[in-house]
C-alpha atoms as a PDB file:
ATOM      1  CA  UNK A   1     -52.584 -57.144 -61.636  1.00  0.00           C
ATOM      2  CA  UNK A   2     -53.766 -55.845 -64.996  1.00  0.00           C
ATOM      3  CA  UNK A   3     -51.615 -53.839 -67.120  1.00  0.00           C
ATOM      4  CA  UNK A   4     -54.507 -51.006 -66.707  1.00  0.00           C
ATOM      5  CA  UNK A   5     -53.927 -50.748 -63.186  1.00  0.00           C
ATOM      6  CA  UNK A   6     -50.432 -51.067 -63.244  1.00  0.00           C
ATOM      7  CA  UNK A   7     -50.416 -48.165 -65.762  1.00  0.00           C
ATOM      8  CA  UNK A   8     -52.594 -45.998 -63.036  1.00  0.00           C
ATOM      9  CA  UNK A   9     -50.226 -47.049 -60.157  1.00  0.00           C
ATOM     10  CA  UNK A  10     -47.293 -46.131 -62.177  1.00  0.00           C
ATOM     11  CA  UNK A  11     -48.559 -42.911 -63.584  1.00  0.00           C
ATOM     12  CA  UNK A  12     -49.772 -41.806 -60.031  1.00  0.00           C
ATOM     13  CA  UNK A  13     -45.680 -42.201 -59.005  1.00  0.00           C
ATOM     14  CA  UNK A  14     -44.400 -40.329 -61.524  1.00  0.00           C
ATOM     15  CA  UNK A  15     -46.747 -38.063 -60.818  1.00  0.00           C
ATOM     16  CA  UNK A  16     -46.260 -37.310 -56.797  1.00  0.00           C
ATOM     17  CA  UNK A  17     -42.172 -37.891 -57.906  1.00  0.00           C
ATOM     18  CA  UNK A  18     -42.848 -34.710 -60.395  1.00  0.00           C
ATOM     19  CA  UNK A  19     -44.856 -32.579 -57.591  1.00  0.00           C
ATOM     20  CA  UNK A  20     -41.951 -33.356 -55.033  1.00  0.00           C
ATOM     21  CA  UNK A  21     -38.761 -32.056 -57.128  1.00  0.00           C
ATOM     22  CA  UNK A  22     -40.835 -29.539 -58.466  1.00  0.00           C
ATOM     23  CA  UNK A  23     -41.503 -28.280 -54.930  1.00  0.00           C
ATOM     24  CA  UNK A  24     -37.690 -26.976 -55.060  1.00  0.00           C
ATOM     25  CA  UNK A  25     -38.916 -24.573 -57.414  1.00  0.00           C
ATOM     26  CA  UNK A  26     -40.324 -22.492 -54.440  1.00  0.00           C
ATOM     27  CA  UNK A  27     -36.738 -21.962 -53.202  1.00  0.00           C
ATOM     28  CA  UNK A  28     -36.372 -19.250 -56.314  1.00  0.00           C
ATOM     29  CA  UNK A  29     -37.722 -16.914 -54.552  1.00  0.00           C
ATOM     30  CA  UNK A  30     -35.872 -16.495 -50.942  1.00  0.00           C
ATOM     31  CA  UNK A  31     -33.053 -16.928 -52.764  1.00  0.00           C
ATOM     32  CA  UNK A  32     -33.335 -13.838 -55.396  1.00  0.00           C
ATOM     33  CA  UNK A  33     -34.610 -12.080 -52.260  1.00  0.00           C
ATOM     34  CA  UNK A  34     -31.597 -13.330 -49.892  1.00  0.00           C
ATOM     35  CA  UNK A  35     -28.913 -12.319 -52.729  1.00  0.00           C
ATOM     36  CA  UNK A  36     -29.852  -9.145 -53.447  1.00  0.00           C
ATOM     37  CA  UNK A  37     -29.948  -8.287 -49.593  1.00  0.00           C
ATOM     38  CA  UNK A  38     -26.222  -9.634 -49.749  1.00  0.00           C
ATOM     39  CA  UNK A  39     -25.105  -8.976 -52.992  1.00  0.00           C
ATOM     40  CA  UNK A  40     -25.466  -5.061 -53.990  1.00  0.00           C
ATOM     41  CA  UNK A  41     -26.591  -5.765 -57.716  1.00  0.00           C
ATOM     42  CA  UNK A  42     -26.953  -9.170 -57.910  1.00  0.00           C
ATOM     43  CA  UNK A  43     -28.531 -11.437 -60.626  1.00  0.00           C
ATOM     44  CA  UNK A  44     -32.274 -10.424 -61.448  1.00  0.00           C
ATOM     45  CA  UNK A  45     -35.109 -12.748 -60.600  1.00  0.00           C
ATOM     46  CA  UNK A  46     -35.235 -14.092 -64.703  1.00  0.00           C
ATOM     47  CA  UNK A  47     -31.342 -15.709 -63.997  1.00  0.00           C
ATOM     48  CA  UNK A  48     -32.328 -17.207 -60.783  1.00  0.00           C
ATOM     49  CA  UNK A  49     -35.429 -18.252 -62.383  1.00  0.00           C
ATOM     50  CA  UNK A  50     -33.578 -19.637 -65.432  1.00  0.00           C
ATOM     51  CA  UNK A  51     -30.831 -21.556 -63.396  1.00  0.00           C
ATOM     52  CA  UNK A  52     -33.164 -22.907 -60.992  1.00  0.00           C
ATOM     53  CA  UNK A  53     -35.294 -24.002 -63.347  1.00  0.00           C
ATOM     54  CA  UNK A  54     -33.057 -25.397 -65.494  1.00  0.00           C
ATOM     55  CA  UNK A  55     -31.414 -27.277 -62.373  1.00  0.00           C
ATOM     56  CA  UNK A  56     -34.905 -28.765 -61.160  1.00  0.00           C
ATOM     57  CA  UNK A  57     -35.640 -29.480 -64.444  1.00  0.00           C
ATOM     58  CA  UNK A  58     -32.342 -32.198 -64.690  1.00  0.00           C
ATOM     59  CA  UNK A  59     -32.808 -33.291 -61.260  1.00  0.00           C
ATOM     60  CA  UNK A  60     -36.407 -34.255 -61.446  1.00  0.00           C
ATOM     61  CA  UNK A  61     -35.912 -36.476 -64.899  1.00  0.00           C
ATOM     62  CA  UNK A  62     -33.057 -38.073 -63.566  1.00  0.00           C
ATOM     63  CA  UNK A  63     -34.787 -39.070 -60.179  1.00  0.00           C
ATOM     64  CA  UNK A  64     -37.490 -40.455 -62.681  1.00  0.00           C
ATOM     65  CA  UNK A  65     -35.165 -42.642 -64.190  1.00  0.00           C
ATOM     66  CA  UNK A  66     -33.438 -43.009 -61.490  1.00  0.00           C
ATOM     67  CA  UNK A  67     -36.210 -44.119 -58.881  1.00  0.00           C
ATOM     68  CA  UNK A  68     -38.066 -45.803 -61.597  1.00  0.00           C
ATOM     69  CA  UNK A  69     -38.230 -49.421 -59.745  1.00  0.00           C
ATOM     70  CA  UNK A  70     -38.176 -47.346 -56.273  1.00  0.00           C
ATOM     71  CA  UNK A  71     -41.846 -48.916 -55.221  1.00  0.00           C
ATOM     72  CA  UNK A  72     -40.534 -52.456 -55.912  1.00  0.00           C
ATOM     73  CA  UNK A  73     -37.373 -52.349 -54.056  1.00  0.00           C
ATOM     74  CA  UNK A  74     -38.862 -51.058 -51.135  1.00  0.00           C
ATOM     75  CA  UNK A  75     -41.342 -53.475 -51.071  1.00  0.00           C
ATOM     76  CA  UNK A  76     -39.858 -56.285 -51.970  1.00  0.00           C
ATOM     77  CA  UNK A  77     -41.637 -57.009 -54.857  1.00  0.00           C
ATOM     78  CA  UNK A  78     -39.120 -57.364 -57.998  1.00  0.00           C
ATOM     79  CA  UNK A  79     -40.001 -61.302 -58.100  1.00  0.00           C
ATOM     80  CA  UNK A  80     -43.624 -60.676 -58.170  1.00  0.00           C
ATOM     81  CA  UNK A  81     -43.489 -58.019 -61.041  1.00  0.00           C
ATOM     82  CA  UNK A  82     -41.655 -60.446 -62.812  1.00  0.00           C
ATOM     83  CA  UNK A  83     -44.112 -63.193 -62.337  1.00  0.00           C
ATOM     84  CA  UNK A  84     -46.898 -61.287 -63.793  1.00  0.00           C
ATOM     85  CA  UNK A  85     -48.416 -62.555 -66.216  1.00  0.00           C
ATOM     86  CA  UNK A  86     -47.642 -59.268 -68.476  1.00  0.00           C
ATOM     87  CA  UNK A  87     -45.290 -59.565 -71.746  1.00  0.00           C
ATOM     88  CA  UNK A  88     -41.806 -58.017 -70.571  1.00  0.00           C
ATOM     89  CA  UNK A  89     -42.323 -55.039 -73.657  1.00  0.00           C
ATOM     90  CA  UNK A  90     -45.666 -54.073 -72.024  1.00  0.00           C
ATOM     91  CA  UNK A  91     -44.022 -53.737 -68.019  1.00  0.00           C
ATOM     92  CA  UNK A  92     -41.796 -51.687 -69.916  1.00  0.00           C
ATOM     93  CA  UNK A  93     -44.346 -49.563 -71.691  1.00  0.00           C
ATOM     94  CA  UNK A  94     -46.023 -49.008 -68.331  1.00  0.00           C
ATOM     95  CA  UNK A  95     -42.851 -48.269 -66.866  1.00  0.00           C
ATOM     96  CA  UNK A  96     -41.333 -45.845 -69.210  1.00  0.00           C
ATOM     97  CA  UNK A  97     -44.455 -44.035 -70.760  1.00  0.00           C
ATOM     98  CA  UNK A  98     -45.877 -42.311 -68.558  1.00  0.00           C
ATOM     99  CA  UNK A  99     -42.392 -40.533 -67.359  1.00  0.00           C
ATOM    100  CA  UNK A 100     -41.308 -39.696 -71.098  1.00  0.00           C
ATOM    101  CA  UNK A 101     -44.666 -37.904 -71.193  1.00  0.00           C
ATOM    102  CA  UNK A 102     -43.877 -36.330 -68.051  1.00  0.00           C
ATOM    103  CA  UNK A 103     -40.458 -35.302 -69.366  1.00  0.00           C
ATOM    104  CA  UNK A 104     -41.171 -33.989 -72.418  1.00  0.00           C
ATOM    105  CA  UNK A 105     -43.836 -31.955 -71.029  1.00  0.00           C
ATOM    106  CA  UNK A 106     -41.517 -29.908 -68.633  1.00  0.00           C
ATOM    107  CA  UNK A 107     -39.051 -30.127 -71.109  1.00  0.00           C
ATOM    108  CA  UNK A 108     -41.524 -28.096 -73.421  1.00  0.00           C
ATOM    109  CA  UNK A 109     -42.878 -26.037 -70.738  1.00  0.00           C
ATOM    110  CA  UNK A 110     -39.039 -24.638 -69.802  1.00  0.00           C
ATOM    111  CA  UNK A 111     -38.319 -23.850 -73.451  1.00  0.00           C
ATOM    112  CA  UNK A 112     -41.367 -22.414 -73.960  1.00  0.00           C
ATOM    113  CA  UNK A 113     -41.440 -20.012 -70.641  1.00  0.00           C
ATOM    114  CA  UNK A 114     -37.461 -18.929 -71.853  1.00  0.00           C
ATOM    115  CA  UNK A 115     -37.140 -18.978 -75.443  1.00  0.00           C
ATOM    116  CA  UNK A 116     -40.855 -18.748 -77.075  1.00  0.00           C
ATOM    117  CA  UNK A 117     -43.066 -21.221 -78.711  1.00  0.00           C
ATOM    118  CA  UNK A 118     -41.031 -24.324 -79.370  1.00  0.00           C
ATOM    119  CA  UNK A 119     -43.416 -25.726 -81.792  1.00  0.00           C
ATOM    120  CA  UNK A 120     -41.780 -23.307 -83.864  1.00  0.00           C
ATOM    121  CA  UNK A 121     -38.869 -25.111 -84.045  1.00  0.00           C
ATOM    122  CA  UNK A 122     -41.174 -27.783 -86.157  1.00  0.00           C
ATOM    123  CA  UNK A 123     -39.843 -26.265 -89.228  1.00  0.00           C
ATOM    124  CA  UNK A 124     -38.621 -28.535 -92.229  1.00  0.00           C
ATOM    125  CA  UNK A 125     -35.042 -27.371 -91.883  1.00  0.00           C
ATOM    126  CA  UNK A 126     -31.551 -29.224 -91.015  1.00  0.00           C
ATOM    127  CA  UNK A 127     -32.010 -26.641 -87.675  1.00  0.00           C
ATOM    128  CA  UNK A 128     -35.435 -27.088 -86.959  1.00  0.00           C
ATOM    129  CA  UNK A 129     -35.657 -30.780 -86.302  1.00  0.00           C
ATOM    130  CA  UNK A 130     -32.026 -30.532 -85.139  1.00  0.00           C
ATOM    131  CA  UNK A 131     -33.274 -28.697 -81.676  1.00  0.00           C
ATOM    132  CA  UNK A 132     -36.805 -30.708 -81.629  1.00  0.00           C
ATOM    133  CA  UNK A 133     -33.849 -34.047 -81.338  1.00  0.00           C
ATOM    134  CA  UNK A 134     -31.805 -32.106 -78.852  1.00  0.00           C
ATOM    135  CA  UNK A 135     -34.457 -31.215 -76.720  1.00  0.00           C
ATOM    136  CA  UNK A 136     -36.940 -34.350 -76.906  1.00  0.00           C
ATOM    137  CA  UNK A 137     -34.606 -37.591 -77.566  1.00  0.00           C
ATOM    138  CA  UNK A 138     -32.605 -37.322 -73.905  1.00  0.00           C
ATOM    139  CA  UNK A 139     -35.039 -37.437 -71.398  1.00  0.00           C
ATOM    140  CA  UNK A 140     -36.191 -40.544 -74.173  1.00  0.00           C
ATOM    141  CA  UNK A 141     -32.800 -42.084 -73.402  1.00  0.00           C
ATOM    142  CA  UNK A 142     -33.067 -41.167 -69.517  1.00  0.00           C
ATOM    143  CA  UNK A 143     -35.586 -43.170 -68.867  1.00  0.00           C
ATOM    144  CA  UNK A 144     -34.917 -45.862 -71.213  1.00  0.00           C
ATOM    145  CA  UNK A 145     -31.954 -46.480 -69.302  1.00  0.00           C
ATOM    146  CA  UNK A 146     -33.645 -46.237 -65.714  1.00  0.00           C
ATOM    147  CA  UNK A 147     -35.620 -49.165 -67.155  1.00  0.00           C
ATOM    148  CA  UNK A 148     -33.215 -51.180 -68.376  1.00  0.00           C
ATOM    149  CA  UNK A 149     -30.568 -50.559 -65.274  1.00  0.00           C
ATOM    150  CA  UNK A 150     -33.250 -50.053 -63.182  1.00  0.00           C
ATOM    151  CA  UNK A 151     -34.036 -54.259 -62.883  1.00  0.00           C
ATOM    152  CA  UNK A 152     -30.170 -54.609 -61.711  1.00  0.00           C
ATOM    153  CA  UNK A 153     -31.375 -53.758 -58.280  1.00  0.00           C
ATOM    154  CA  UNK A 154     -27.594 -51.688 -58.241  1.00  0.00           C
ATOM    155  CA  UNK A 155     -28.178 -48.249 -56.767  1.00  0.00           C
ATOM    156  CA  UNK A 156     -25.165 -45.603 -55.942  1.00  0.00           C
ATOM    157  CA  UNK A 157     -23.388 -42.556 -57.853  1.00  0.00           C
ATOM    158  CA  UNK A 158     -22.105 -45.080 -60.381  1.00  0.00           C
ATOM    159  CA  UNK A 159     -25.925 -46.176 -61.566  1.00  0.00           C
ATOM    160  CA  UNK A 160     -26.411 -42.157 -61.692  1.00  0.00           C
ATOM    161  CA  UNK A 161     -23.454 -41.948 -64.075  1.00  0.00           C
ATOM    162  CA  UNK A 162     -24.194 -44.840 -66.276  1.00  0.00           C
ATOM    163  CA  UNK A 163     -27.707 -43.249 -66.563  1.00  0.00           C
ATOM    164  CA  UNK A 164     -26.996 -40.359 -67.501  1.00  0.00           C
ATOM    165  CA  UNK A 165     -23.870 -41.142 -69.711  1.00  0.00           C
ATOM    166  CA  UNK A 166     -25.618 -41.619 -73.027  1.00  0.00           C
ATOM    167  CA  UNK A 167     -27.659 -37.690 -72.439  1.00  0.00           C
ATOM    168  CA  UNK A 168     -24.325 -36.541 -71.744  1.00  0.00           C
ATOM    169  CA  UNK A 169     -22.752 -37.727 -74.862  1.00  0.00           C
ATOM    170  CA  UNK A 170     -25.502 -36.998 -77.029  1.00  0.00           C
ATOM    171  CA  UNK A 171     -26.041 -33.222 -76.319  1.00  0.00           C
ATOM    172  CA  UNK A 172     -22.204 -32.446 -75.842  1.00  0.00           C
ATOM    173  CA  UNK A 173     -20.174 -35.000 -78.400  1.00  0.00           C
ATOM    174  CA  UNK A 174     -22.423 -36.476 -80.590  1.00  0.00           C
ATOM    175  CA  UNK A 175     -23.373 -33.137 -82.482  1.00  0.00           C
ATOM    176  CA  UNK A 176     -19.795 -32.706 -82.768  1.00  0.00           C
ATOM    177  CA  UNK A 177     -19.170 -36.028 -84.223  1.00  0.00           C
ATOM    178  CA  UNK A 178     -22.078 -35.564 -86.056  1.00  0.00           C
ATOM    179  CA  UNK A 179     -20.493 -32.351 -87.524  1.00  0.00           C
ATOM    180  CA  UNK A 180     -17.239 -34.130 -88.541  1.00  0.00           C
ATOM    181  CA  UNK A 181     -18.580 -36.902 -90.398  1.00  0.00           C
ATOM    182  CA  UNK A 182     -20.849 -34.746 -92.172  1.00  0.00           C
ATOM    183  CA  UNK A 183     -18.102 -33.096 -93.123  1.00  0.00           C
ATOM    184  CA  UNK A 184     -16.048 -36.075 -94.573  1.00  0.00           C
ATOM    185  CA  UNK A 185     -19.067 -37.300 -96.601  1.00  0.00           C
ATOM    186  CA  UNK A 186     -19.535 -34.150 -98.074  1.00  0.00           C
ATOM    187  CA  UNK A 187     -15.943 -34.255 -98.756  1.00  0.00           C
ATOM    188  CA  UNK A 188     -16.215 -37.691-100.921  1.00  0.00           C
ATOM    189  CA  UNK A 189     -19.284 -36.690-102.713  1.00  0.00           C
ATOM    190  CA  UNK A 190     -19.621 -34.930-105.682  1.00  0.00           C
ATOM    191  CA  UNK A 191     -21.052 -31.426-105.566  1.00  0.00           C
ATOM    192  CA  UNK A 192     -24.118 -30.440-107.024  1.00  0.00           C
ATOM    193  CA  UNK A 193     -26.420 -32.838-104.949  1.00  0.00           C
ATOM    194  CA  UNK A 194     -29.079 -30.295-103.841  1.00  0.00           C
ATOM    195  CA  UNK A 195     -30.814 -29.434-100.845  1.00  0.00           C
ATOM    196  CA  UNK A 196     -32.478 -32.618-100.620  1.00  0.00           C
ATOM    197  CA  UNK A 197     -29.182 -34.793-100.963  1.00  0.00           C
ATOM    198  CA  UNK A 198     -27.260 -32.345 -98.426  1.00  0.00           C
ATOM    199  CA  UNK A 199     -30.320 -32.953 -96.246  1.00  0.00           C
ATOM    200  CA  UNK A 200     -29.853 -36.940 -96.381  1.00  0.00           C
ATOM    201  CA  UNK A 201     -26.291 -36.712 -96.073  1.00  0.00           C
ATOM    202  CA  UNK A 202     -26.261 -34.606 -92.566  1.00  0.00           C
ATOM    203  CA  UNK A 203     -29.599 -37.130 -91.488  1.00  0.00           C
ATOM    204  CA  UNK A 204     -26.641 -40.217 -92.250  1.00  0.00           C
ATOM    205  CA  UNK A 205     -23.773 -38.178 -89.993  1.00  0.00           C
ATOM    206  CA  UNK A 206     -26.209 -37.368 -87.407  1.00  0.00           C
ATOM    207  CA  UNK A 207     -27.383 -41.139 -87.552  1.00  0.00           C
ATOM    208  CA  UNK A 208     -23.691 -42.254 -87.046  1.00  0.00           C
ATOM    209  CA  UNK A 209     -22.283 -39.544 -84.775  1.00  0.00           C
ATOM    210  CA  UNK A 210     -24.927 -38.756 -82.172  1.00  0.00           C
ATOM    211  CA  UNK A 211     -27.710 -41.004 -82.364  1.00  0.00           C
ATOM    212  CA  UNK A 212     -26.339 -44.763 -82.649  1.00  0.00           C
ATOM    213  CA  UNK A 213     -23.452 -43.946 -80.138  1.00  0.00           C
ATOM    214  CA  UNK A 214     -26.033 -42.777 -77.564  1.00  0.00           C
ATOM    215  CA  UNK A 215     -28.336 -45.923 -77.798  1.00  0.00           C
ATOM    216  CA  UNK A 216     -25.850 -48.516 -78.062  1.00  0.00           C
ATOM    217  CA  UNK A 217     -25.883 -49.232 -74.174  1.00  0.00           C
ATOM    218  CA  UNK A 218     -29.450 -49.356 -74.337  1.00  0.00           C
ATOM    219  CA  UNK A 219     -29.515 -51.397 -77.019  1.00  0.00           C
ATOM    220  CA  UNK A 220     -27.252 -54.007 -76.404  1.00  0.00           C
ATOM    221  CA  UNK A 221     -29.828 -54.916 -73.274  1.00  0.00           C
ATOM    222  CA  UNK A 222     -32.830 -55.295 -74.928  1.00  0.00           C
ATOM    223  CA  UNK A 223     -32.413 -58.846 -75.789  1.00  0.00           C
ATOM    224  CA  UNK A 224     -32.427 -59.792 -72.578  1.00  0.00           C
ATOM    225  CA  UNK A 225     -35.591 -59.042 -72.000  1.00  0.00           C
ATOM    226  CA  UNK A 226     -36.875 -61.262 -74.027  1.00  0.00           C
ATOM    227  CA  UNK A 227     -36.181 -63.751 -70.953  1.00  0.00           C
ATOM    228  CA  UNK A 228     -37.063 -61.167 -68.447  1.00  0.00           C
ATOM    229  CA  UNK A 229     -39.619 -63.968 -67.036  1.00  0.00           C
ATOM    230  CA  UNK A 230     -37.421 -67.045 -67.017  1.00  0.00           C
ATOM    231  CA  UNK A 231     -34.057 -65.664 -65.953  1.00  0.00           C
ATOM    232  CA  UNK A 232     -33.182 -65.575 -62.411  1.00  0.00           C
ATOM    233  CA  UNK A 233     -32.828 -61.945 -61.089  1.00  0.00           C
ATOM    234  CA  UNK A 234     -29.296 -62.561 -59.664  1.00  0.00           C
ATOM    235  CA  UNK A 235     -27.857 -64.041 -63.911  1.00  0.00           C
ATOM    236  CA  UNK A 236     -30.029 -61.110 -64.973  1.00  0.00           C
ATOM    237  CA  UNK A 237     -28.480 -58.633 -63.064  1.00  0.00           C
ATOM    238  CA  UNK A 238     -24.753 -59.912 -63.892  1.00  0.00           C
ATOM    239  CA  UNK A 239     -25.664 -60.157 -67.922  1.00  0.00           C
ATOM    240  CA  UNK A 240     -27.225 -56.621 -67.695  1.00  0.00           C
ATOM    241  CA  UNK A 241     -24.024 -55.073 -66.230  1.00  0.00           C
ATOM    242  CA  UNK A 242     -21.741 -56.962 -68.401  1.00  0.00           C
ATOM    243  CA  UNK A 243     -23.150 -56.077 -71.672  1.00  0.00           C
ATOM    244  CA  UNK A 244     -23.635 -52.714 -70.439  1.00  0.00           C
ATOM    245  CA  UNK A 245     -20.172 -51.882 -69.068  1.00  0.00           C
ATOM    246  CA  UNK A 246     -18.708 -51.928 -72.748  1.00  0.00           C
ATOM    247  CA  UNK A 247     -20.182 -49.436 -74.192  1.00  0.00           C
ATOM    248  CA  UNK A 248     -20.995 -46.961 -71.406  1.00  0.00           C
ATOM    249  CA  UNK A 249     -17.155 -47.067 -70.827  1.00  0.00           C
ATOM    250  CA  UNK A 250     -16.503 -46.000 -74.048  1.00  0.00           C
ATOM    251  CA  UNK A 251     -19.223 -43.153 -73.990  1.00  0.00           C
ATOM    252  CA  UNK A 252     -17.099 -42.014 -70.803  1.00  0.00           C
ATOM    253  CA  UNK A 253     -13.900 -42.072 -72.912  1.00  0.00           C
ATOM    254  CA  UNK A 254     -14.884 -40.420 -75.734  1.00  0.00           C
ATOM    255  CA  UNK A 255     -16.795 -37.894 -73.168  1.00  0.00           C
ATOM    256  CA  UNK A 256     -13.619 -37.158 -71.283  1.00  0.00           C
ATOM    257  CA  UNK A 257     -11.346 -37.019 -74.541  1.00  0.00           C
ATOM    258  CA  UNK A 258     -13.809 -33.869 -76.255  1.00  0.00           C
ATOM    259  CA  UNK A 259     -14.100 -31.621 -72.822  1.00  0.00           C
ATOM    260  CA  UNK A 260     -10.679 -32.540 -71.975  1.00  0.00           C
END
């Protein structure tokens, strides 16, 4: 199989995968309709619209990470993607492109239906690219991750959490670490640096707090696929959870220390 087809097949799932959990969105609705027959003054049709868009929005990337190697479990056919002869980082262009570009595009389409243009966010502020990160980079780590877990065939609630651990840690703790070790550099640097060097300083603290933190159990796999063809699937899947295991552990833990 050519990468070119392989690109169509996998951009025609992610695709019908979209259309599916999308469907949900025709559940609004009844339900606005159903609650205010029930309810005397219930919520207007914008907060249903808002919560169940918001909800369909998180469900549908993460059952595009999620499902990512759906087609090849089902069929059978891990060994023969593996055989291809296709360099491991292109599989995993095929694989991942097409449902970042999916992501980001609902992504964009809920902020821009709820809170106005988001391109206006493109400003060259600390702010401005703050919320373009916040908005763009998880669904980037979401389906990373449903690559890189995805080959260790291992499917249940704890694949869901491990998936979704890194998102979690980048939109709720890592601004906050973020925020603290700007704060400490600032601290032990002389005043008087400018906009410019204030600018650099929170890009370092937001480097160190949110955005390393977040990739590390992503990044810790992507050796491995530099043997993705020569590795037997049942050492691959064991190496995958082991390196993994380490950091997404302490994502949990530092997760379950800030909301606790």
């Amino acid at each position: 199989m050519k990468t070119s087809a392989l690109l169509q097949r996998e951009t025609w799932d992610t695709l019908k995968q979209t259309g599916a959990m999308l469907a949900f969105l025709l559940l609004i609705p009844p339900v606005y309709l159903v609650n205010n027959v029930r309810l005397d003054g219930g919520a207007s049709l914008t907060h249903h619209m808002f919560y169940g868009g918001l909800f369909t929005l998180a469900a549908t990337l993460l059952v595009l990470a999620y499902s990512m190697f759906s087609r090849e479990h089902r069929d059978g056919a891990m060994e023969y993607l593996r055989s291809l002869p296709i360099a491991p980082s292109r599989i995993a262009a095929v694989k991942i492109l097409p449902r970042i570009a999916v992501a980001w595009i609902l992504v964009w389409l809920f902020v821009e239906v709820f809170f106005g243009r988001v391109f206006m966010l493109m400003r060259t502020t600390i702010m401005g690219w703050d919320m373009l990160f916040q908005l763009f980079l998880p669904p980037a780590l979401l389906m990373t991750g449903g690559f890189l877990y995805g080959v260790s065939g291992r499917r249940g609630p704890l694949s869901a959490v491990v998936l979704i651990m890194p998102v979690l840690y980048f939109w709720i703790v890592g601004y906050e670490a973020a925020q603290s070790i700007f704060g400490l550099l600032l601290g032990s640097i002389s005043a008087g640096m400018g906009v410019t060097g204030v600018h650099a300083v929170w890009a370092s603290a937001f480097i160190l707090g949110a955005l390393l933190p977040s990739l590390l159990p992503l990044l810790v796999l992507i050796p491995l696929f530099r043997v993705w063809n020569g590795t037997p699937e049942s050492v691959l899947t064991k190496s995958i959870l082991r390196r993994g295991a380490i950091p997404t552990v302490l994502l949990l833990a530092l997760f379950l220390v800030n909301t606790w």
